[in-house]
N, C-alpha and C. Protein backbone atom coordinates (compact mmCIF):
# COMPACT_ATOMS: atom_id res chain seq x y z
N UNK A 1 24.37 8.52 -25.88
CA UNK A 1 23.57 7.46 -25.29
C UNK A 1 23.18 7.84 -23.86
N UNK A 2 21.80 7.80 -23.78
CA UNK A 2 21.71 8.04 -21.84
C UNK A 2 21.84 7.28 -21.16
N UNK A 3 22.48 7.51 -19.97
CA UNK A 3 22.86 6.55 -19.24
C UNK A 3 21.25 5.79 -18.60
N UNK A 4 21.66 4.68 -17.91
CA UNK A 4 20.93 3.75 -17.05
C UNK A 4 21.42 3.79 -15.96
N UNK A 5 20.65 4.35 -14.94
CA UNK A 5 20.52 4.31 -14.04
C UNK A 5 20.80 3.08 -12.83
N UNK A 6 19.51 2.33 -13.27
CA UNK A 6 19.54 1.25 -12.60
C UNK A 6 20.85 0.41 -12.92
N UNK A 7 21.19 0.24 -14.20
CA UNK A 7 22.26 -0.67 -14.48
C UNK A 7 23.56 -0.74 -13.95
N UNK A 8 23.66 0.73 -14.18
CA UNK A 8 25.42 1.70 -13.45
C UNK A 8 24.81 0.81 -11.38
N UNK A 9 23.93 1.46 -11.20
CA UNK A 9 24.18 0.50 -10.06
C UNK A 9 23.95 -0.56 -9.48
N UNK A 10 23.37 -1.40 -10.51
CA UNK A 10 23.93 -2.79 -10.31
C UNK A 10 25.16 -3.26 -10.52
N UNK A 11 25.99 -2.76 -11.25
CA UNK A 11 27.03 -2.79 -11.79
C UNK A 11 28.15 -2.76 -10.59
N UNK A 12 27.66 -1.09 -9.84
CA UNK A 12 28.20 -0.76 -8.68
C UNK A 12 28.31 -2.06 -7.68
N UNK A 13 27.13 -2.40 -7.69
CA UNK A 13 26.20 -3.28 -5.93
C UNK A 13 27.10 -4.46 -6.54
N UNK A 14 27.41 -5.08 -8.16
CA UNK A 14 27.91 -6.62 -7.99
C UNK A 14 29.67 -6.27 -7.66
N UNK A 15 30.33 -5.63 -7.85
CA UNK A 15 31.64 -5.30 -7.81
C UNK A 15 31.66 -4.75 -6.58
N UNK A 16 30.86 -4.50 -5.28
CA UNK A 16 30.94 -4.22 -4.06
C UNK A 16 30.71 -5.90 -3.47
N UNK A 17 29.50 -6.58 -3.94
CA UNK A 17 29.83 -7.99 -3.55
C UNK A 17 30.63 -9.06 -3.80
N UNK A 18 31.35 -8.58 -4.88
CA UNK A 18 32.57 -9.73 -4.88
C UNK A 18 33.45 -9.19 -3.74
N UNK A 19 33.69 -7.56 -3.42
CA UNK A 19 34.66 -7.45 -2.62
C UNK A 19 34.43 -8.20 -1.35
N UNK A 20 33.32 -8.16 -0.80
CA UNK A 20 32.88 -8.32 0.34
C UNK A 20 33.01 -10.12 0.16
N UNK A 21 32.42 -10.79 -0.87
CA UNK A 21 32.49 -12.24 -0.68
C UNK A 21 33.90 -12.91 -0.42
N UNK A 22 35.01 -11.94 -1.60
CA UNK A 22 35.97 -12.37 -1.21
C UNK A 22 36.88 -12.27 0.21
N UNK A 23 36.33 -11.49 0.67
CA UNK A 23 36.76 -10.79 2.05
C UNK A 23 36.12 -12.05 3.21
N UNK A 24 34.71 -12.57 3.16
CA UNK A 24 34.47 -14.15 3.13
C UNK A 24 35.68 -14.93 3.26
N UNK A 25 35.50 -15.38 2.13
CA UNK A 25 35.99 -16.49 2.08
C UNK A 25 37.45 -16.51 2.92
N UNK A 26 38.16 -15.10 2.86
CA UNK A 26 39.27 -15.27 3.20
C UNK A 26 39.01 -15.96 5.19
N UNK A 27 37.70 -15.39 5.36
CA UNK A 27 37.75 -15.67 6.88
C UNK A 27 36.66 -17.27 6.90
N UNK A 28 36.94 -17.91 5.73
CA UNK A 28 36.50 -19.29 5.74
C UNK A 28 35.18 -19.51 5.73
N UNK A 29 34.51 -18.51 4.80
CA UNK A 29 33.05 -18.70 4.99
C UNK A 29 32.77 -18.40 3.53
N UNK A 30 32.06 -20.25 3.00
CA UNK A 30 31.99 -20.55 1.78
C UNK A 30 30.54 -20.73 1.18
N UNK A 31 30.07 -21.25 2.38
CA UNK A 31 28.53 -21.11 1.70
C UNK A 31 27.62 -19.52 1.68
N UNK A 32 27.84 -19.47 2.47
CA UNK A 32 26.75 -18.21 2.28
C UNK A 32 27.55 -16.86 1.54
N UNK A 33 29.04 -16.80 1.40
CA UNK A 33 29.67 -16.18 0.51
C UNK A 33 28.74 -16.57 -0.93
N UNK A 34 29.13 -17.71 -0.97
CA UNK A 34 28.60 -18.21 -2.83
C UNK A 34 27.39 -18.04 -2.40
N UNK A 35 26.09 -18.41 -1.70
CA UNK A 35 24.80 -17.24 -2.28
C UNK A 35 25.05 -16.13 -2.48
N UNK A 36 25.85 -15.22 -1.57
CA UNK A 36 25.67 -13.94 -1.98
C UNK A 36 25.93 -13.66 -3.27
N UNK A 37 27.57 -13.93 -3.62
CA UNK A 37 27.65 -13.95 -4.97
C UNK A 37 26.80 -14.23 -5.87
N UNK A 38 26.46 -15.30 -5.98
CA UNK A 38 25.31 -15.99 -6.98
C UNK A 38 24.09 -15.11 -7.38
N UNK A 39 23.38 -14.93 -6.13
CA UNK A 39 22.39 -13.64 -6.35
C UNK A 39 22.68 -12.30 -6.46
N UNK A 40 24.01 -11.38 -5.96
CA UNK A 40 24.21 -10.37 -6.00
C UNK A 40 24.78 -10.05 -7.09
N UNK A 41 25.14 -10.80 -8.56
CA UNK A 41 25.75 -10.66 -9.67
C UNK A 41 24.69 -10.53 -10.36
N UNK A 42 23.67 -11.51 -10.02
CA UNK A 42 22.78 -12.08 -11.13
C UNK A 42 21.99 -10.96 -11.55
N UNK A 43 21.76 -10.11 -10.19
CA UNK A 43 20.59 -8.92 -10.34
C UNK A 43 21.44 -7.96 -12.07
N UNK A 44 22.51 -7.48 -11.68
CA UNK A 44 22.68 -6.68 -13.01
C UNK A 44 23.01 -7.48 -14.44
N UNK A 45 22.72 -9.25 -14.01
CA UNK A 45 23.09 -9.97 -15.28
C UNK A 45 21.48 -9.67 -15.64
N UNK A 46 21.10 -9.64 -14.75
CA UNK A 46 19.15 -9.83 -15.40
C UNK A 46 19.19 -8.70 -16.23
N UNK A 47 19.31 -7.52 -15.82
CA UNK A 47 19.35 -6.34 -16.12
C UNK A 47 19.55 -6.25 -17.19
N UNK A 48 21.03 -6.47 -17.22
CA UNK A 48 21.82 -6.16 -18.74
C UNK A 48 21.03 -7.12 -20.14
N UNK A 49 20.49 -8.48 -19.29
CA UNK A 49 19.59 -9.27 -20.10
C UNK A 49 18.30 -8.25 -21.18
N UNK A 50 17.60 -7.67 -19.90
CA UNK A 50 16.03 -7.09 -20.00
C UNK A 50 16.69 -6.12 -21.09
N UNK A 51 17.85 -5.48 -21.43
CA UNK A 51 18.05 -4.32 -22.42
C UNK A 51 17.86 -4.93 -23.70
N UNK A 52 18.52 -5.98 -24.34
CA UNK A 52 17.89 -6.68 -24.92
C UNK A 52 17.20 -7.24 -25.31
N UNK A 53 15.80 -7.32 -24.24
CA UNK A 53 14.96 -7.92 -24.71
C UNK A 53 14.12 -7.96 -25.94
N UNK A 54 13.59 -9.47 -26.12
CA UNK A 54 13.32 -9.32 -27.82
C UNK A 54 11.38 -8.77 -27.86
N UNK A 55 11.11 -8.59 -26.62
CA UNK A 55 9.81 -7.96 -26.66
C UNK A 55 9.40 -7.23 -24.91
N UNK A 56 7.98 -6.62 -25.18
CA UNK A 56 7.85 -6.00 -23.54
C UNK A 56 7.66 -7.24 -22.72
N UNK A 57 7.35 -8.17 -22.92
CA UNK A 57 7.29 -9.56 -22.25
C UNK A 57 8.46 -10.19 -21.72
N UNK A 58 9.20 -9.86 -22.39
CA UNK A 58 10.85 -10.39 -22.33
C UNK A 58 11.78 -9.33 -21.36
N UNK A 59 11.14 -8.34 -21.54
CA UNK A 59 11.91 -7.52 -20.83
C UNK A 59 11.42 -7.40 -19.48
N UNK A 60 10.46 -7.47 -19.72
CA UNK A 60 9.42 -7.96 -18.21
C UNK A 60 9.97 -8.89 -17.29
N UNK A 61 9.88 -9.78 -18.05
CA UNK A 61 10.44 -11.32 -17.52
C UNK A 61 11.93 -11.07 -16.65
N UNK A 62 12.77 -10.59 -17.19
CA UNK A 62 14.15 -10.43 -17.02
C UNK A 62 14.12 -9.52 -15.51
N UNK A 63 13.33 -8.36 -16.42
CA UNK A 63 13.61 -7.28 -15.00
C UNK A 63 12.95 -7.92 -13.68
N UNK A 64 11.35 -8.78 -13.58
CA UNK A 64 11.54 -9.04 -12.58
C UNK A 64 12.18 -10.43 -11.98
N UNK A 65 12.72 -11.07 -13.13
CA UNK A 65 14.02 -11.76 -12.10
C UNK A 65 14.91 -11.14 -11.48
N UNK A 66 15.86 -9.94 -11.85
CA UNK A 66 16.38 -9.16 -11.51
C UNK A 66 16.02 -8.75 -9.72
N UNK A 67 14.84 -8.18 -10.23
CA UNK A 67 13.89 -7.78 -8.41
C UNK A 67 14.11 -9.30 -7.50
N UNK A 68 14.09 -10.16 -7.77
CA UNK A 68 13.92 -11.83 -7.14
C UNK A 68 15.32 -11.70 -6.45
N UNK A 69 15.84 -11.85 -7.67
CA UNK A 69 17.47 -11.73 -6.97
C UNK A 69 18.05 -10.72 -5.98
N UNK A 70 17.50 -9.51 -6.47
CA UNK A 70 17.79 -8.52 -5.64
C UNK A 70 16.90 -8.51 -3.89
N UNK A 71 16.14 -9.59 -4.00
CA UNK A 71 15.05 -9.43 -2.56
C UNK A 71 16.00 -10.76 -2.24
N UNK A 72 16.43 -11.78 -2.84
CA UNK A 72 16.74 -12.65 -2.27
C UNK A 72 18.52 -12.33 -1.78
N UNK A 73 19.13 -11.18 -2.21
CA UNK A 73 20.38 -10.97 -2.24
C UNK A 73 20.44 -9.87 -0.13
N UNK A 74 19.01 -9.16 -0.15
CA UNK A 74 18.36 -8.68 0.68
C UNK A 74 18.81 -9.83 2.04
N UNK A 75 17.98 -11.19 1.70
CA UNK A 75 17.63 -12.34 2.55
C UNK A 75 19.19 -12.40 3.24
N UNK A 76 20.51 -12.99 2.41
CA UNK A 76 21.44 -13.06 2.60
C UNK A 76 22.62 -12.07 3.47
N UNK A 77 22.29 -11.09 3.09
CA UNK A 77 22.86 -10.01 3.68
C UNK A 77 21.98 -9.44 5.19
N UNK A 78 20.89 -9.59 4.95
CA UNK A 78 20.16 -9.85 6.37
C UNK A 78 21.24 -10.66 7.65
N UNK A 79 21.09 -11.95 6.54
CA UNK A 79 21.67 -13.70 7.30
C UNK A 79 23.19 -12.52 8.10
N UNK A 80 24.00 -12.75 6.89
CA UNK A 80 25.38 -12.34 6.92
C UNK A 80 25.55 -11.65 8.78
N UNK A 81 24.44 -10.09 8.19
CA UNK A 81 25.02 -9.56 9.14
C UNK A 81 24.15 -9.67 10.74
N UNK A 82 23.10 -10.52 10.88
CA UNK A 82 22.90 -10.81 12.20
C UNK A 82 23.55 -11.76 12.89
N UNK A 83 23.86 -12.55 11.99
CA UNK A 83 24.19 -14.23 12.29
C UNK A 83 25.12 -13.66 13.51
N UNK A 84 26.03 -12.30 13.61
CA UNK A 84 27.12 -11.53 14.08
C UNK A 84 28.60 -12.35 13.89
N UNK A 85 28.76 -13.18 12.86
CA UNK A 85 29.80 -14.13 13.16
C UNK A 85 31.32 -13.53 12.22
N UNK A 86 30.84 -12.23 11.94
CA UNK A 86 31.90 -11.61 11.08
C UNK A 86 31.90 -9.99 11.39
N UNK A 87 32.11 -9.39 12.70
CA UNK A 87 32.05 -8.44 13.31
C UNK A 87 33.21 -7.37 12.39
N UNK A 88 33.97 -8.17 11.93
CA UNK A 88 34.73 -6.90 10.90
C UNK A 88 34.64 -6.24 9.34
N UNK A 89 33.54 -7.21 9.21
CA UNK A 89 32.80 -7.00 8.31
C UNK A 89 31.47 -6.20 8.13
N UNK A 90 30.84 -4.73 7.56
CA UNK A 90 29.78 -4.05 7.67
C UNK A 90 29.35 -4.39 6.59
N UNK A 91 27.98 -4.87 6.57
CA UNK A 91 27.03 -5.54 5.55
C UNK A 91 26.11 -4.05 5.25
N UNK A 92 26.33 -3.17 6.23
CA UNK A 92 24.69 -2.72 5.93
C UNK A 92 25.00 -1.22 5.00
N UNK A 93 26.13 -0.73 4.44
CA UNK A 93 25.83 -0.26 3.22
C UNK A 93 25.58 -1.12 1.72
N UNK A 94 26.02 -2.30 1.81
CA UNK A 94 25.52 -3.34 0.78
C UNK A 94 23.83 -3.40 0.94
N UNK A 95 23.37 -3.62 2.31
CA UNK A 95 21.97 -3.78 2.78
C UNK A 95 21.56 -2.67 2.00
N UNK A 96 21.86 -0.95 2.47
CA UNK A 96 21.29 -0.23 2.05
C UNK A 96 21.07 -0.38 0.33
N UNK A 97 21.89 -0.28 -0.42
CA UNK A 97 22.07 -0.57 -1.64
C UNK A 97 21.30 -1.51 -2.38
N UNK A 98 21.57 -2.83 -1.74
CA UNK A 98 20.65 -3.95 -2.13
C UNK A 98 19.08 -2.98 -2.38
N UNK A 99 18.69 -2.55 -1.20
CA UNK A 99 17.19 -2.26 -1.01
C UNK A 99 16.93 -1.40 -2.08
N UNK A 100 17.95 0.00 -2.18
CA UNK A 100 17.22 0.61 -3.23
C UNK A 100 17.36 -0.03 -4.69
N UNK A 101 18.11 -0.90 -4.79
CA UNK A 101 17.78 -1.60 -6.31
C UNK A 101 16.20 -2.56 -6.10
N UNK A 102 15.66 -2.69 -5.11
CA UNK A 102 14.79 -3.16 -4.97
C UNK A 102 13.38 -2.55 -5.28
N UNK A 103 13.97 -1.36 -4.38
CA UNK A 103 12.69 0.00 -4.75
C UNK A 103 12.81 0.24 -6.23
N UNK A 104 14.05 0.42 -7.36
CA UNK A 104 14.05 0.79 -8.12
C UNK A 104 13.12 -0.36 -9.54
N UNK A 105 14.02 -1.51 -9.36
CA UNK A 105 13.41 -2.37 -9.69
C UNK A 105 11.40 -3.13 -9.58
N UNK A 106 11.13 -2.94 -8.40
CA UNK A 106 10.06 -2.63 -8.06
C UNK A 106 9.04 -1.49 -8.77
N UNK A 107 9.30 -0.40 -9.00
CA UNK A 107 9.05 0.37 -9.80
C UNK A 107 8.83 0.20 -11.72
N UNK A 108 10.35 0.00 -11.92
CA UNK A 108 10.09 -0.51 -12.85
C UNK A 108 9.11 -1.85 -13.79
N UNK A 109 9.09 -2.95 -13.01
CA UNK A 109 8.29 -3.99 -13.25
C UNK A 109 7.03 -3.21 -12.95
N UNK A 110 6.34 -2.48 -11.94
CA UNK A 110 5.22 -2.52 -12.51
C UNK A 110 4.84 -1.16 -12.81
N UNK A 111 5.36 -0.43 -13.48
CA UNK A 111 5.61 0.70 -14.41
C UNK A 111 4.97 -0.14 -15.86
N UNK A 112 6.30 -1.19 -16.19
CA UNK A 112 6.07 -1.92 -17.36
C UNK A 112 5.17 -3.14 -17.39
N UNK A 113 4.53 -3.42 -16.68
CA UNK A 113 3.95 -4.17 -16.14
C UNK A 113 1.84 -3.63 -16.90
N UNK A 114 1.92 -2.62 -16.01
CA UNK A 114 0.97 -1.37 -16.41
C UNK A 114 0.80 -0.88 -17.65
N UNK A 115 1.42 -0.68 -18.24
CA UNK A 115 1.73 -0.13 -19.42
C UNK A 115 1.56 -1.03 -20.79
């Protein structure tokens, strides 16, 4: 089976944001922990969705929710790390990461999009 690319690192990017959310919460920060979570899972739930899909429409659909989440997971981690209110915390290899699932995703939608 060949691997997926994109998926392995979404996979990566949501199991780097639970670490980090939980690392949150421990320093009492509940809301914007749970966006992150919320959107930073969702991107490789979309994902794993779009493999399944029951047509190119469907798979369409999925992947660019996927991109949504992943720009809006972007927004958050932006927030996180200017707000400066968690100085022991480094957001910006998540940042980096976030983005290229963005570029990647980006690509893909209108690859399939085109096609």
């Amino acid at each position: 089976m060949k691997d997926n690319v994109v998926q392995e690192k979404a996979y990566a990017f949501a199991l780097a944001v639970v670490a980090i959310c939980r690392r949150l919460q421990d320093q009492r920060e509940y809301v914007l922990s749970r966006q992150l979570i919320k959107s930073g899972t969702s991107i490789g739930a979309n994902i794993e969705e779009a493999q399944a899909g029951q047509s190119r429409a469907d798979f369409l659909s999925k992947m660019s929710i996927a991109l949504k989440e992943a720009r809006e997971t972007n927004f958050w981690l932006r927030v996180l790390r200017d707000c400066r209110e968690f100085p022991s915390l480094d957001f910006e290899p998540l940042a980096e990461s976030s983005a290229e699932l963005v570029r990647i995703l980006t690509a893909i939608v209108k690859t399939t999009a085109e096609s």
